[in-house]
Protein backbone atom coordinates (compact mmCIF):
# COMPACT_ATOMS: atom_id res chain seq x y z
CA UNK A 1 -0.13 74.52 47.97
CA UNK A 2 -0.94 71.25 47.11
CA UNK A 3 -3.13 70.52 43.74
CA UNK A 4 -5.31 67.63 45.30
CA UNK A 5 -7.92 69.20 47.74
CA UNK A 6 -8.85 66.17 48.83
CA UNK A 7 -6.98 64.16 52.10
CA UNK A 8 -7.07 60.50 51.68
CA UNK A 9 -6.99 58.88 55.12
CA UNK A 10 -4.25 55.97 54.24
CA UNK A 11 -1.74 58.38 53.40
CA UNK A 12 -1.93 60.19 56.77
CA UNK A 13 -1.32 56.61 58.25
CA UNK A 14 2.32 57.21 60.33
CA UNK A 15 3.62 53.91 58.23
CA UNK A 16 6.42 53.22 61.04
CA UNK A 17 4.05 53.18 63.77
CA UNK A 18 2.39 50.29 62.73
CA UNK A 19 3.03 46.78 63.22
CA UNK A 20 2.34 43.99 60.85
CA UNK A 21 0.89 41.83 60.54
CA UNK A 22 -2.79 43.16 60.79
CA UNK A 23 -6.00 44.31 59.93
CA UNK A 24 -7.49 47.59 60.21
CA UNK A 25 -10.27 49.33 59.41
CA UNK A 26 -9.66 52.80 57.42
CA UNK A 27 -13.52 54.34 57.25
CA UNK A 28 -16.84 53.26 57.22
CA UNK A 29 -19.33 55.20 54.67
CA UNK A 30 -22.63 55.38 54.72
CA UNK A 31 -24.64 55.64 51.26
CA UNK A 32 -28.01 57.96 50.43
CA UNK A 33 -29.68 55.37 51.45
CA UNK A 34 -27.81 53.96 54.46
CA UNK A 35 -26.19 51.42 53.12
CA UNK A 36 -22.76 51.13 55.06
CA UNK A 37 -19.26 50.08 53.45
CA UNK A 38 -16.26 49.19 55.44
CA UNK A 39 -12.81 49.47 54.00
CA UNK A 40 -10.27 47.24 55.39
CA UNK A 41 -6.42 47.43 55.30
CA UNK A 42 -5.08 44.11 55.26
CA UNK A 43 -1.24 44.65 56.22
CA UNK A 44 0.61 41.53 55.16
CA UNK A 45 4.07 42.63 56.04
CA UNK A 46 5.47 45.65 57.49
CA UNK A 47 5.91 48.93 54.96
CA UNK A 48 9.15 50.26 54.16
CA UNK A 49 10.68 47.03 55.05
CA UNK A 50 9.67 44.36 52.89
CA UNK A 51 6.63 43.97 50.27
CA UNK A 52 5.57 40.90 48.41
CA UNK A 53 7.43 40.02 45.14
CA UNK A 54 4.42 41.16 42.24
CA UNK A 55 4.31 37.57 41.29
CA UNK A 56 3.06 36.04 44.72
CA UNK A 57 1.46 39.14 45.34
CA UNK A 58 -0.79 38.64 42.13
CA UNK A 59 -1.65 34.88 43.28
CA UNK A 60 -2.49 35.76 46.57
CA UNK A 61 -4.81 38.04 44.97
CA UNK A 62 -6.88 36.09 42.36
CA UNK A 63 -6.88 33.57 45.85
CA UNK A 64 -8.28 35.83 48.32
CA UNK A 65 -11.05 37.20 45.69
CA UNK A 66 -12.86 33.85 46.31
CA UNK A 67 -11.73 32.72 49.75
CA UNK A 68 -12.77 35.53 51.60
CA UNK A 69 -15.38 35.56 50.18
CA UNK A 70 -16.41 32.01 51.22
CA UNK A 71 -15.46 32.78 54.85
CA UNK A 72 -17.51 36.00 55.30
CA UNK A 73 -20.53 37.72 54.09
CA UNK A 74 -20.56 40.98 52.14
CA UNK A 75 -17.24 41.00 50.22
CA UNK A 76 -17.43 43.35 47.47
CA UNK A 77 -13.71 43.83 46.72
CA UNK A 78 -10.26 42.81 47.75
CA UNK A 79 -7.10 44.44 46.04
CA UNK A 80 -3.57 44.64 46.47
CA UNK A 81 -1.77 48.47 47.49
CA UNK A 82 0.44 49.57 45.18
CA UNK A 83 3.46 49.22 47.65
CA UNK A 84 2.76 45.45 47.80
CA UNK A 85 2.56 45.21 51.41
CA UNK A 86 -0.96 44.29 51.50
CA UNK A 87 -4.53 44.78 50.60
CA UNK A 88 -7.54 47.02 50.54
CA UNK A 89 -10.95 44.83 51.83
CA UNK A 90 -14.24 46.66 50.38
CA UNK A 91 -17.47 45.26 52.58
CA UNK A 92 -20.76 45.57 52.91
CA UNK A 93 -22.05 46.13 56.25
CA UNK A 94 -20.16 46.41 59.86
CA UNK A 95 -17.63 43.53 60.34
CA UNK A 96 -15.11 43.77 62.98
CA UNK A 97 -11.55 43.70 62.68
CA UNK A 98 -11.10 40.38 64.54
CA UNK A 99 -14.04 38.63 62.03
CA UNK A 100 -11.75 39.91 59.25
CA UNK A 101 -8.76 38.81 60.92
CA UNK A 102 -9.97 35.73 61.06
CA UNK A 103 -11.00 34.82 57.79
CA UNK A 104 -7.69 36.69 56.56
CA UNK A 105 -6.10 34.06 58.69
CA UNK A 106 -7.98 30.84 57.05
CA UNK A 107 -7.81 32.53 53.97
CA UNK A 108 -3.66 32.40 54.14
CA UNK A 109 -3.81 29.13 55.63
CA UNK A 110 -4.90 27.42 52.85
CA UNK A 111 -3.30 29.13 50.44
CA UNK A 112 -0.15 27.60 53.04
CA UNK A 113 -1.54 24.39 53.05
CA UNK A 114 -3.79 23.32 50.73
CA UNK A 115 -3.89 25.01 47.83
CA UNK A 116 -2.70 23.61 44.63
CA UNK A 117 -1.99 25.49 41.04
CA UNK A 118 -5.28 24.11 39.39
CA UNK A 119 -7.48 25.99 42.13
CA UNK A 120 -5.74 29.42 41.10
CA UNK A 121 -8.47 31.06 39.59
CA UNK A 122 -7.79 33.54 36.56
CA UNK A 123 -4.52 32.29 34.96
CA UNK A 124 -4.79 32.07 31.71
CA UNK A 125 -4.99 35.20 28.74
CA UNK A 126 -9.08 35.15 28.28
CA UNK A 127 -9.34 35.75 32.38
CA UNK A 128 -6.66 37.89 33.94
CA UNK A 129 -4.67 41.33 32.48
CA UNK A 130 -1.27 39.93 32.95
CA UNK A 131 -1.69 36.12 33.71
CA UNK A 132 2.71 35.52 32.61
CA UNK A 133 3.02 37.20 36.48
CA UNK A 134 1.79 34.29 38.94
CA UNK A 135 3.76 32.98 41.37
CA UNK A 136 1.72 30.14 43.41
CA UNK A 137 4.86 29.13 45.05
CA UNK A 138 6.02 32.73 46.00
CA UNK A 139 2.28 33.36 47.28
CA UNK A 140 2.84 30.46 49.88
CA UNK A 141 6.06 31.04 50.96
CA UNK A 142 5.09 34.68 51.62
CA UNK A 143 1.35 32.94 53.16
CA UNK A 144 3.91 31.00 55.49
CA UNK A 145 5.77 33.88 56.86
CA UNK A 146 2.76 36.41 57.52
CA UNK A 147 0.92 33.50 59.27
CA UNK A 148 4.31 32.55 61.72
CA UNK A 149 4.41 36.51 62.37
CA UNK A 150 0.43 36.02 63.65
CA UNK A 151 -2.03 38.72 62.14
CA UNK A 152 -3.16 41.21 65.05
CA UNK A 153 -6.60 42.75 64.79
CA UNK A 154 -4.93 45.74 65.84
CA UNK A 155 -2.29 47.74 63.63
CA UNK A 156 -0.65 49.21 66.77
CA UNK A 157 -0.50 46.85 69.52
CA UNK A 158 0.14 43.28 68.84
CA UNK A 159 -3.31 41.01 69.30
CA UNK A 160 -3.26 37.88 67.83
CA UNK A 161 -6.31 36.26 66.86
């Protein structure tokens, strides 16, 4: 009998059915007083077969705290799974999977194409935990390769936005 009563939905995910990558959305929640969250999984690249090096994981992190946010409304958090294959998306409100999709998708784009290492927010010792273990140059090669691969707005069937 397990010791943890409670069943997070993530882990009953069947990891080798999906196909990255994509986004998908894991639960909404409504609050006491109806506020509504969305929780996003934002599969980079596909679990148990590859995961993003810690370094360019990290940079596409501190990145996408700002970027999404300046491409949609209501993010309250964006951070990286353990397994390094991707990223939980905390909203307010009801987006869809295809509006996240898409700003996922300009998001990695300019970290591709446009970013430079002076518009990496939170790399120095007063504004990030671990700021030695950045990698801007991993983070785009790894931004590259997710955005040849397309990002689906569905985890199980291939659609391309």
């Amino acid at each position: 009998m397990s010791k943890i009563k409670t069943e997070v939905e993530s882990f009953t995910l069947d990891h080798t059915k999906v196909k990255a990558p994509y986004v998908r959305l894991i639960t909404r929640e409504q609050g006491p007083k109806g506020d509504v969250i969305s929780n996003f999984d934002l599969r980079l690249c596909q679990p148990n077969e590859t995961a993003v090096p810690t370094a360019g994981l990290h940079t596409i992190e501190h990145l996408l705290a700002g970027l999404l946010r300046d491409r949609m409304a209501g993010v309250i958090d964006c951070s990286p799974f353990g397994c390094r294959t991707g990223f939980h998306l905390i909203t307010w409100g009801e987006q869809t999977t295809t509006e996240v999709a898409k700003a996922l998708k300009s998001s990695l784009e300019a970290i591709a194409n446009d970013i430079e290492w002076e518009d990496v927010p939170g790399t120095d010792k007063y504004s990030c935990g671990n700021y030695r273990d950045h990698s801007l140059f991993s983070a785009k090669e790894w931004c590259k390769q997710i955005l040849s691969e397309g990002i689906s707005d569905d985890p199980f069937e291939r659609h391309v936005v």
